[in-house]
Protein backbone atom coordinates (compact mmCIF):
# COMPACT_ATOMS: atom_id res chain seq x y z
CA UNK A 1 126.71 49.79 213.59
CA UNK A 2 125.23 51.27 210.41
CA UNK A 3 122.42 53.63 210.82
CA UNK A 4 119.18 50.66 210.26
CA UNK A 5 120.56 48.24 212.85
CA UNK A 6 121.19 51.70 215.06
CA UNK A 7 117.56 52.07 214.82
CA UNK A 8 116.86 48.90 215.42
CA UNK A 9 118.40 48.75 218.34
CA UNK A 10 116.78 52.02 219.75
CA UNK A 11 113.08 50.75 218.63
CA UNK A 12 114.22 47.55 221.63
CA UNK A 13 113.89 50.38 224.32
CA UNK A 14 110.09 49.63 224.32
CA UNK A 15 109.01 51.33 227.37
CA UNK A 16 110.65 54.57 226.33
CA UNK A 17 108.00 57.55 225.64
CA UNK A 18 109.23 60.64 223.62
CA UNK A 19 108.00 64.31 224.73
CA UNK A 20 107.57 67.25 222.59
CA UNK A 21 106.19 70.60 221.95
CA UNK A 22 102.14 69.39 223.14
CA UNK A 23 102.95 65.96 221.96
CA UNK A 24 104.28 62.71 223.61
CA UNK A 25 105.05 59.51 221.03
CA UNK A 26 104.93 55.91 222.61
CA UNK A 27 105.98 53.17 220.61
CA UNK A 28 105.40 50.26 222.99
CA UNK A 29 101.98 51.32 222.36
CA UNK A 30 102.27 52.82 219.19
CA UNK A 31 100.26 55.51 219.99
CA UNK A 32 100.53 59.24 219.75
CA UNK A 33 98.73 61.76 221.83
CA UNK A 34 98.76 65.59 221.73
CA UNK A 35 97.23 67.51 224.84
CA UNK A 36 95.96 64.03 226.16
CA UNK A 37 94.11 62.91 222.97
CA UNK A 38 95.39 60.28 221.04
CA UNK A 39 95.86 60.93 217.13
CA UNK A 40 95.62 58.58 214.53
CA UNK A 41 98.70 58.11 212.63
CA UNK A 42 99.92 55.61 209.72
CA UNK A 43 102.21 53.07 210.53
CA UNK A 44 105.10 54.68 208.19
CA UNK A 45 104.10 58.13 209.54
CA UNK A 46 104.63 56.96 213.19
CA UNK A 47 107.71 55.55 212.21
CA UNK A 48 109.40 58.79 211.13
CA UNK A 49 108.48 61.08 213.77
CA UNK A 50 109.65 57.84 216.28
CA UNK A 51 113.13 57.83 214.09
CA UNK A 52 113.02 62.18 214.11
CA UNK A 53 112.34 62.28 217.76
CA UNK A 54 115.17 59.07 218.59
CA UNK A 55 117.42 61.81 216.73
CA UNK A 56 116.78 65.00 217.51
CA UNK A 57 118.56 68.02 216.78
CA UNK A 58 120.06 65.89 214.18
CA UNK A 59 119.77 65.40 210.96
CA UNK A 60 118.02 62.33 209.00
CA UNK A 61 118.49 62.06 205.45
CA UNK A 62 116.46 60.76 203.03
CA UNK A 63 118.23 57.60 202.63
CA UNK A 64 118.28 57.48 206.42
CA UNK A 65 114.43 57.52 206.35
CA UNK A 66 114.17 55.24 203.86
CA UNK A 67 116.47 52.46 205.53
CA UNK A 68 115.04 52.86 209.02
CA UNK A 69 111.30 53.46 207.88
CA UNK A 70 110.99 51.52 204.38
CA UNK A 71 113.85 49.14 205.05
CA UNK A 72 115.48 50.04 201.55
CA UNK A 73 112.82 50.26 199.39
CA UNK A 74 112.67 52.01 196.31
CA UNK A 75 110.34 55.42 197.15
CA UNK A 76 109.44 58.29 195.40
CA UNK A 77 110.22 61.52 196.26
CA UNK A 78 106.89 62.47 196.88
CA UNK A 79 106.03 59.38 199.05
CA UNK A 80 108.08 60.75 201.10
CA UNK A 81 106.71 64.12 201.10
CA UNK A 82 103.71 63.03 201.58
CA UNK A 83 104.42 60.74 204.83
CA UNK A 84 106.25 64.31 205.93
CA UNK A 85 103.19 66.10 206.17
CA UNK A 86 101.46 63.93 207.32
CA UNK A 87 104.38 63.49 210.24
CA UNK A 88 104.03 67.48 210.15
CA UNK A 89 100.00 67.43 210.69
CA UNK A 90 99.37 65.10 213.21
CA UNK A 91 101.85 66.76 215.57
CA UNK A 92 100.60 70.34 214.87
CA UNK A 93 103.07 71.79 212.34
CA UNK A 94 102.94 72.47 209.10
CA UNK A 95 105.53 73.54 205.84
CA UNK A 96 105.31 76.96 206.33
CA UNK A 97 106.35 77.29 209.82
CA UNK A 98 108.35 74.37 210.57
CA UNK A 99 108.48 74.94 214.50
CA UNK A 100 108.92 70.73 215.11
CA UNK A 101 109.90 69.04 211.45
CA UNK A 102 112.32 71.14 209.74
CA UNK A 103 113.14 70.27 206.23
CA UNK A 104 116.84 71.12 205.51
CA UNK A 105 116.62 71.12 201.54
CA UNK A 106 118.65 68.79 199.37
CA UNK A 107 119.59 67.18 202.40
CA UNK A 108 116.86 65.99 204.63
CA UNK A 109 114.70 66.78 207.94
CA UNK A 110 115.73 67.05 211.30
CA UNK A 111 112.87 67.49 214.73
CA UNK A 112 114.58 70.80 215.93
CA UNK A 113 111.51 70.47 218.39
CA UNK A 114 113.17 69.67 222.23
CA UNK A 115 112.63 66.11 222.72
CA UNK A 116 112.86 65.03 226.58
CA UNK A 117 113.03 60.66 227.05
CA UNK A 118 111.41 59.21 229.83
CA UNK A 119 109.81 55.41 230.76
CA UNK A 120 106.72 54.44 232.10
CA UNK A 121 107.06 55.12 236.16
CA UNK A 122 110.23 55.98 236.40
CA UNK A 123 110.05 60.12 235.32
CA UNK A 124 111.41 62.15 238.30
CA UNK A 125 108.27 63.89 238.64
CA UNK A 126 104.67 64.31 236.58
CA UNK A 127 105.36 64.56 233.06
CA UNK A 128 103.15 66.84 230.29
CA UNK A 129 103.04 67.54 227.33
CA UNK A 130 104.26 71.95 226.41
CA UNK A 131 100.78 73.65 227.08
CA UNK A 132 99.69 74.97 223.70
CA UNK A 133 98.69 78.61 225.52
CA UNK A 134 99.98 81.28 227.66
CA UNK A 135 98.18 83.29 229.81
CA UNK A 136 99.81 87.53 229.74
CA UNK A 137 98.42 89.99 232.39
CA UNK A 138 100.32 92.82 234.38
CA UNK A 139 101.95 93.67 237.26
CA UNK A 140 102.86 97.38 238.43
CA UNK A 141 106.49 97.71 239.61
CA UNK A 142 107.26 100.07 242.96
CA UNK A 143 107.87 103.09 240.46
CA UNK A 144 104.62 102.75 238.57
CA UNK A 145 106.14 100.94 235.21
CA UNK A 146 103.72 98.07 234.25
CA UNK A 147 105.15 94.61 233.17
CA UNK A 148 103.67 92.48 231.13
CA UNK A 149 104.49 88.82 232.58
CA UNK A 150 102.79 85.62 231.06
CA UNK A 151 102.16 82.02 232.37
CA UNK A 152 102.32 78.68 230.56
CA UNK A 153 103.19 75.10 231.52
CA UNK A 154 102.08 72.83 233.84
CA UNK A 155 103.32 71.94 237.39
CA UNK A 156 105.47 74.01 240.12
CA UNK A 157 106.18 77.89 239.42
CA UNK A 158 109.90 78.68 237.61
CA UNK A 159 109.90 81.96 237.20
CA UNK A 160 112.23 83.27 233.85
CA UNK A 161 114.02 86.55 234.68
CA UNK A 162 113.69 89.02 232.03
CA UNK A 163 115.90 89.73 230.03
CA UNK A 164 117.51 92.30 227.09
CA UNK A 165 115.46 91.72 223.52
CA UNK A 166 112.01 89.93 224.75
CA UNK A 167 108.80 89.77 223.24
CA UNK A 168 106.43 87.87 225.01
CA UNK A 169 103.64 87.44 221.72
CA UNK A 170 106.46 87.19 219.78
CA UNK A 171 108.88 84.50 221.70
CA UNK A 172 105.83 82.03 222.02
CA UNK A 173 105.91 81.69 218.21
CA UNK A 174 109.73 82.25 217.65
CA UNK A 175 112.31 79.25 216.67
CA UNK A 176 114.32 81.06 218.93
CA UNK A 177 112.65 81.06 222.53
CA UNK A 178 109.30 77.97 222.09
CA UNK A 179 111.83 75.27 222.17
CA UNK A 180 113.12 76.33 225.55
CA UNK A 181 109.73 77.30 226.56
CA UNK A 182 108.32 74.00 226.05
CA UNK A 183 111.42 72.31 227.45
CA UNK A 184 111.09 74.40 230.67
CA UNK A 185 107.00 74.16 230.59
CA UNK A 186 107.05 70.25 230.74
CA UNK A 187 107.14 69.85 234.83
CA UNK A 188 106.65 73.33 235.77
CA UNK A 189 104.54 76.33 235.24
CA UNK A 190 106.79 79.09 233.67
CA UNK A 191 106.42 82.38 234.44
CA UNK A 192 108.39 85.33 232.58
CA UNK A 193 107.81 88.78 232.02
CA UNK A 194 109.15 91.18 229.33
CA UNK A 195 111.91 93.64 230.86
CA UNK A 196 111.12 97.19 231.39
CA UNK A 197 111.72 99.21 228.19
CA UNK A 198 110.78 96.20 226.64
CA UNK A 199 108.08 93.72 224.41
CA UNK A 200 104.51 94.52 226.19
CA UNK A 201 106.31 96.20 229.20
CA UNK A 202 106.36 99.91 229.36
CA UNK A 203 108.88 101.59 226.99
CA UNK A 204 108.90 104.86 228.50
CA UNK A 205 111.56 104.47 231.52
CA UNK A 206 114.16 106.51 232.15
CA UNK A 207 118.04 105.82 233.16
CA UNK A 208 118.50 103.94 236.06
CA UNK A 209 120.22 101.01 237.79
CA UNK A 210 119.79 97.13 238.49
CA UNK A 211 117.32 98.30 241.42
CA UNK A 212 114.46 99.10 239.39
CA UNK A 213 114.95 95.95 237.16
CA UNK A 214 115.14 93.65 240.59
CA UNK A 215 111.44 95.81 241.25
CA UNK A 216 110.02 94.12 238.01
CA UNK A 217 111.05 90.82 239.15
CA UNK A 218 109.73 91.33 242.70
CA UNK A 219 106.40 92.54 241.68
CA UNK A 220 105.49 89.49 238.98
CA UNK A 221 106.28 87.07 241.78
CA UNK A 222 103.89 89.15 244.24
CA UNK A 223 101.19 89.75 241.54
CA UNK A 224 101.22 85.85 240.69
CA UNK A 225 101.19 85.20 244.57
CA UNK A 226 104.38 83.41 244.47
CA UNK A 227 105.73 82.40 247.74
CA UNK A 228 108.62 80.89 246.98
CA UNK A 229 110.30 79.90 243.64
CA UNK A 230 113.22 78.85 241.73
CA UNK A 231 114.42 81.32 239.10
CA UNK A 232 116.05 80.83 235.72
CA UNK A 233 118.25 83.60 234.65
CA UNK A 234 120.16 84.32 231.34
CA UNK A 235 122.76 86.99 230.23
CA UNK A 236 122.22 90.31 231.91
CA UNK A 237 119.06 88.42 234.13
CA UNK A 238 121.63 86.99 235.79
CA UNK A 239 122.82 89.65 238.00
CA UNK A 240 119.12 90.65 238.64
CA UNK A 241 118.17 87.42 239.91
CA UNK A 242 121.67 86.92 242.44
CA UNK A 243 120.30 90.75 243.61
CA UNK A 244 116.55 89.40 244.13
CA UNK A 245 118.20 86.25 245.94
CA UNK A 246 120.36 87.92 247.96
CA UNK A 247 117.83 90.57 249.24
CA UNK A 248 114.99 88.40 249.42
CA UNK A 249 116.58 84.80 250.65
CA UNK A 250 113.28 83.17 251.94
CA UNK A 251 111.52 83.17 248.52
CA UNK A 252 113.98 82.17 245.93
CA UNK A 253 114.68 77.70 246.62
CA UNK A 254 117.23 77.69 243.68
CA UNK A 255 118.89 79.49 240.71
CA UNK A 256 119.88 78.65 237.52
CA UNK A 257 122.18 81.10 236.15
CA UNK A 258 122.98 81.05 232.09
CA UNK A 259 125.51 83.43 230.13
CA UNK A 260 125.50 86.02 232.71
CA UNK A 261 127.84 88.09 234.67
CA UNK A 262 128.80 89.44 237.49
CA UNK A 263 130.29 92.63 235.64
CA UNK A 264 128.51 94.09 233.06
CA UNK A 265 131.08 94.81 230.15
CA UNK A 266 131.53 98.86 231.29
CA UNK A 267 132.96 97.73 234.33
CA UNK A 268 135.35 94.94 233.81
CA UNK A 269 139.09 94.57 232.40
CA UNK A 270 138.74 93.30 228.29
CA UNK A 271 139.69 89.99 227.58
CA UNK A 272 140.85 88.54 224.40
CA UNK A 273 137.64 86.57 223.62
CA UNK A 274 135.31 89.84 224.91
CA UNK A 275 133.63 92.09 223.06
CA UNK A 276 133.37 95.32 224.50
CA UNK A 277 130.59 98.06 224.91
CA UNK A 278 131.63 100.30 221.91
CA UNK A 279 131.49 97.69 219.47
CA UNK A 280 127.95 96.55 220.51
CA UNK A 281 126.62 100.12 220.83
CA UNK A 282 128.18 100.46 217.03
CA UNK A 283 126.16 97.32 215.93
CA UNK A 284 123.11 98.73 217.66
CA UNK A 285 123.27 102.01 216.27
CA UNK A 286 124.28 101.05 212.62
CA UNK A 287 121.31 99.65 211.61
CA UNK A 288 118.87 97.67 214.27
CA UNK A 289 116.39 95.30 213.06
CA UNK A 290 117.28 96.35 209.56
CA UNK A 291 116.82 92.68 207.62
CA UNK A 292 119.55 91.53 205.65
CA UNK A 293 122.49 94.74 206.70
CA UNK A 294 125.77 93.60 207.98
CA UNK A 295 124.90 94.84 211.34
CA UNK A 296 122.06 91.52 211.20
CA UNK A 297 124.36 89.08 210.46
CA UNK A 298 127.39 90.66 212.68
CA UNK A 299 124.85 90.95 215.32
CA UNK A 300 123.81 87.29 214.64
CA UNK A 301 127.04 85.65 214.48
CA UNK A 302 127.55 87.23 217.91
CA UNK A 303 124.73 85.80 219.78
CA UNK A 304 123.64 82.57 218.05
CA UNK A 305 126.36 81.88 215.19
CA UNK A 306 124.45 78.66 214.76
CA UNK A 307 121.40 80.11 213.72
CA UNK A 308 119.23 79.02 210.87
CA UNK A 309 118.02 81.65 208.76
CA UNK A 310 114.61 81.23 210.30
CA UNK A 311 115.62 81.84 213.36
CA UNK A 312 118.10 85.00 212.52
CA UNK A 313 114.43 86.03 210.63
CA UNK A 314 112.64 85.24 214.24
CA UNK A 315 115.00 87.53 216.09
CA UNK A 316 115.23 90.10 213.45
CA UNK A 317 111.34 90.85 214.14
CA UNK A 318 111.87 90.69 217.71
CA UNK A 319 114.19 93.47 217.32
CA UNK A 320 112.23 95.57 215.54
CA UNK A 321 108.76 95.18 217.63
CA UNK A 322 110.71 94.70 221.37
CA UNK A 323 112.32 98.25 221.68
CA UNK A 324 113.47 101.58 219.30
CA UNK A 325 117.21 101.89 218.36
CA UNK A 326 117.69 104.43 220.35
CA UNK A 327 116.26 102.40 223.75
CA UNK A 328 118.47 99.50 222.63
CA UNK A 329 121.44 101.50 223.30
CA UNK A 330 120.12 103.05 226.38
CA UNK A 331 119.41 99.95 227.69
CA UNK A 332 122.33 98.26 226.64
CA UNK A 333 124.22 100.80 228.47
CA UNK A 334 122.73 100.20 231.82
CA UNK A 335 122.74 96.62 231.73
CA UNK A 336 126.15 96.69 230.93
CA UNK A 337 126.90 98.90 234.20
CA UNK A 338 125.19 96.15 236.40
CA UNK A 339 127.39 94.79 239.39
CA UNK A 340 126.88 92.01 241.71
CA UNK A 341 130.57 91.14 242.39
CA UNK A 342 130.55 91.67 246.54
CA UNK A 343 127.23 89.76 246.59
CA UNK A 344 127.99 86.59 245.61
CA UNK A 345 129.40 85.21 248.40
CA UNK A 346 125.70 85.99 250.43
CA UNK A 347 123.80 83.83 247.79
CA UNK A 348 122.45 80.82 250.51
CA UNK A 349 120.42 78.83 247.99
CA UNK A 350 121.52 75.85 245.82
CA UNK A 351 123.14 77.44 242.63
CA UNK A 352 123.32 76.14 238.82
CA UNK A 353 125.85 78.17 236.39
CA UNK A 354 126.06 77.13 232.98
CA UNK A 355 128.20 78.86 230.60
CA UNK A 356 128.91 78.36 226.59
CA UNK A 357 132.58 77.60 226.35
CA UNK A 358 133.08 80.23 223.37
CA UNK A 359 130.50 82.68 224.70
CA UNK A 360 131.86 86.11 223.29
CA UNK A 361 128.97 87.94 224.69
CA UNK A 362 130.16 87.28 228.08
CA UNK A 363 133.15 85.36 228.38
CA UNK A 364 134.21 82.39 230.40
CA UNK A 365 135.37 83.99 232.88
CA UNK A 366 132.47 85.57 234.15
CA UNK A 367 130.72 81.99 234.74
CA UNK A 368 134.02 80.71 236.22
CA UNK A 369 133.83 84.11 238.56
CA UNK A 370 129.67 83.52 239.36
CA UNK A 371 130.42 79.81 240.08
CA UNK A 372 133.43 80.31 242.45
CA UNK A 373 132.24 83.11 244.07
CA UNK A 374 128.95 81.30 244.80
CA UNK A 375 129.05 79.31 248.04
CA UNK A 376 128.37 75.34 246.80
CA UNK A 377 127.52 76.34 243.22
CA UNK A 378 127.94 73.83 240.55
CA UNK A 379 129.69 74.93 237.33
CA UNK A 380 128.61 73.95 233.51
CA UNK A 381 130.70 74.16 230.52
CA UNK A 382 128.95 73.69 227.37
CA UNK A 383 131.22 73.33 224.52
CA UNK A 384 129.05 76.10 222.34
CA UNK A 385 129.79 79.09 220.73
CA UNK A 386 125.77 80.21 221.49
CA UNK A 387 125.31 82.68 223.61
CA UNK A 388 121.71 82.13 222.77
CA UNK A 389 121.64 78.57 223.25
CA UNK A 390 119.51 76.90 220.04
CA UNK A 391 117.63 73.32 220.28
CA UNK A 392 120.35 72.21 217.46
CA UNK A 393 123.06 73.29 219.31
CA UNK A 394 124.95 69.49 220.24
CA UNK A 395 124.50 71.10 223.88
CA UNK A 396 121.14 71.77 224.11
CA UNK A 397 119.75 68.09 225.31
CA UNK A 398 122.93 67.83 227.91
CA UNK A 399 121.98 71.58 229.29
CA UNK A 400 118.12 70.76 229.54
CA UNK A 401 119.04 67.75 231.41
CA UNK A 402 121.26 69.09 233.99
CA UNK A 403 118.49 71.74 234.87
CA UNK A 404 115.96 69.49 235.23
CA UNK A 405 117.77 67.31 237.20
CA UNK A 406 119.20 70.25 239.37
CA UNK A 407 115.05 71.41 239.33
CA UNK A 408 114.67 67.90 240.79
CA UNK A 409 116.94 67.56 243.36
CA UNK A 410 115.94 67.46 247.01
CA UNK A 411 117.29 70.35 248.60
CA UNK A 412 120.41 68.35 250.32
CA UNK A 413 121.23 66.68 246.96
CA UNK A 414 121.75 69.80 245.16
């Protein structure tokens, strides 16, 4: 099937509505809406962001737009720039920051925008659109330290652990963190916090262990009134959260549980595919948040080798606003001395891991350990090298998937 009767055979699924960022696109009806209103597109502008959003995360070329939008006609180049901002307009972007159209030069445009599919009646629960705002305020943790937590979404809470390198301003608008922040804001109201030491948290705390950092979590879940809640958890938020469920059973319902660990990287045996505590420290130390040095792009290729340069620019900034050099290493160091090991078996509520197949951050192993360890928890191999997982990644649409669908699930499902 060449790529035009490919579209054509996508544009038969009539009832199907495509959701992004604060927008939702509707071709039985031909209508797009953003926040509920409806916005007033041209026919051959509708037709691209239907044929970005049927193919997101992937590229469309310009002869791809041209067979699936003008049916092979000869157009100019700047017919079709012009029909790309107008795409980029009437969904809220524009050229400079690229958050849901990204133009990949010489070559063509992809939606790196998460795009979720559902049909008229049939959605597992209410559907939005991302809320456009977020909502930051305070909570004071049992040793005084305030943390800055924020709100956004729509629907049930989820509350986001926090987690090492956070910025809460600076997340909302990053390339990096919005796409899973819309994903996760779709059905539920998202709460997450900066981690102490951290973004709009306080900076000043001293060295400690995972107690204080379960504290944080404890006290945005009372200061929101939060009852009970599932919890979303990533890297070195994932032994925080198994601490907070295992002390505090009655309030957490579920737990999804991404890149983490059971033992921080101080505390267990090296493995091949592991990178160990010196050589992060080293990175760290050598030049943080310094644009453009080695220790950027080693850093990088660590974390998210997948990036786009916008986004490696995106977490570059973070660096340098979220936390000094010297509290990157400090806290570094005490994350990677966390240890949950003999309290994973005393987890009681349904459990989601998911782990990046060629995570070197934190290896397989420590997912395989979290999962089997984890009475009835269900196990997720992404084949990924991101320990950051990015809205290109081929992954990304499987993993967003499998957590709502584990979010979901009645209890005895699960």
């Amino acid at each position: 099937m060449n790529f035009l009767e490919n579209f054509a055979a996508k544009r038969l699924i009539e009832c199907m509505v495509y959701l992004f960022a604060d927008g939702a696109l509707d071709p039985d009806r031909h209508e797009l809406t953003r926040e509920g209103d409806t916005i007033h597109v041209e026919p051959q502008v509708f037709d691209i962001l239907v044929l970005l959003a049927q193919n997101s995360g992937d590229l469309v070329s310009r002869d791809d737009l041209i067979a699936g939008v003008w049916k092979g006609l000869i157009i100019s180049e700047s017919t079709i720039s012009a029909r790309i901002n107008a795409a980029r307009s009437a969904v809220g972007d524009n050229g400079k920051e690229q958050r849901i159209i990204k133009t990949v030069p010489r070559r063509g445009f992809k939606m790196i925008a998460p795009v979720e599919m559902t049909t008229s009646g049939t959605a597992p629960g209410p559907v939005q659109a991302a809320s456009t705002r977020q909502d930051v305020r305070f909570a004071t943790s049992a040793d005084g330290m305030k943390i800055a937590f924020a709100r956004s979404g729509n629907g049930p809470p989820l509350v986001r652990v926090g987690h090492w390198l956070s910025h809460l301003e600076l997340d909302w608008h990053s390339p990096v963190w919005r796409p899973l922040l819309d994903a996760l804001g779709r059905r539920h109201s998202v709460y997450r916090y900066d981690q102490r030491g951290t973004g709009l948290s306080g900076r000043d705390f001293v060295d400690e262990g995972i107690d204080g950092f379960v504290d944080d979590l404890r006290a945005v879940a009372d200061t929101s009134g939060l009852d009970r809640f599932p919890i979303f958890a990533a890297s070195q938020a994932v032994p925080v959260a198994v601490k907070f469920a295992v002390e505090s059973p009655e309030r957490v319902s579920k737990l999804i549980l991404y890149g983490g660990y059971a033992e921080g990287r101080a505390l267990r045996p090296r493995l091949p595919n592991d990178v160990d505590e010196e050589t992060v420290l080293a990175l760290i130390r050598a030049g943080w948040g310094v644009n453009g040095s080695t220790f950027v792009k080693a850093f990088s290729a660590l974390f998210m080798p997948d990036a786009t340069q916008d986004q490696i620019d995106s977490f570059v900034r973070i660096q340098l606003e979220s936390i000094s050099p010297a509290g990157a290493a400090r806290l570094r160091q005490i994350v990677d001395r966390f240890s949950v090991q003999e309290l994973l078996p005393k987890v009681q509520c349904p459990t989601l891991v998911i782990h990046a197949r060629s995570d070197v951050i934190h290896p397989l192993e420590q997912g395989q350990c979290l999962a089997s360890e984890i009475p009835d928890a269900r196990f997720l191999v992404l084949d990924s090298p991101n320990h950051v997982l990015l809205p290109q990644d081929k992954c990304w649409a499987d993993m967003m998937s499998e957590i709502e669908a584990f979010l979901q699930s009645p209890h005895d499902e699960v």
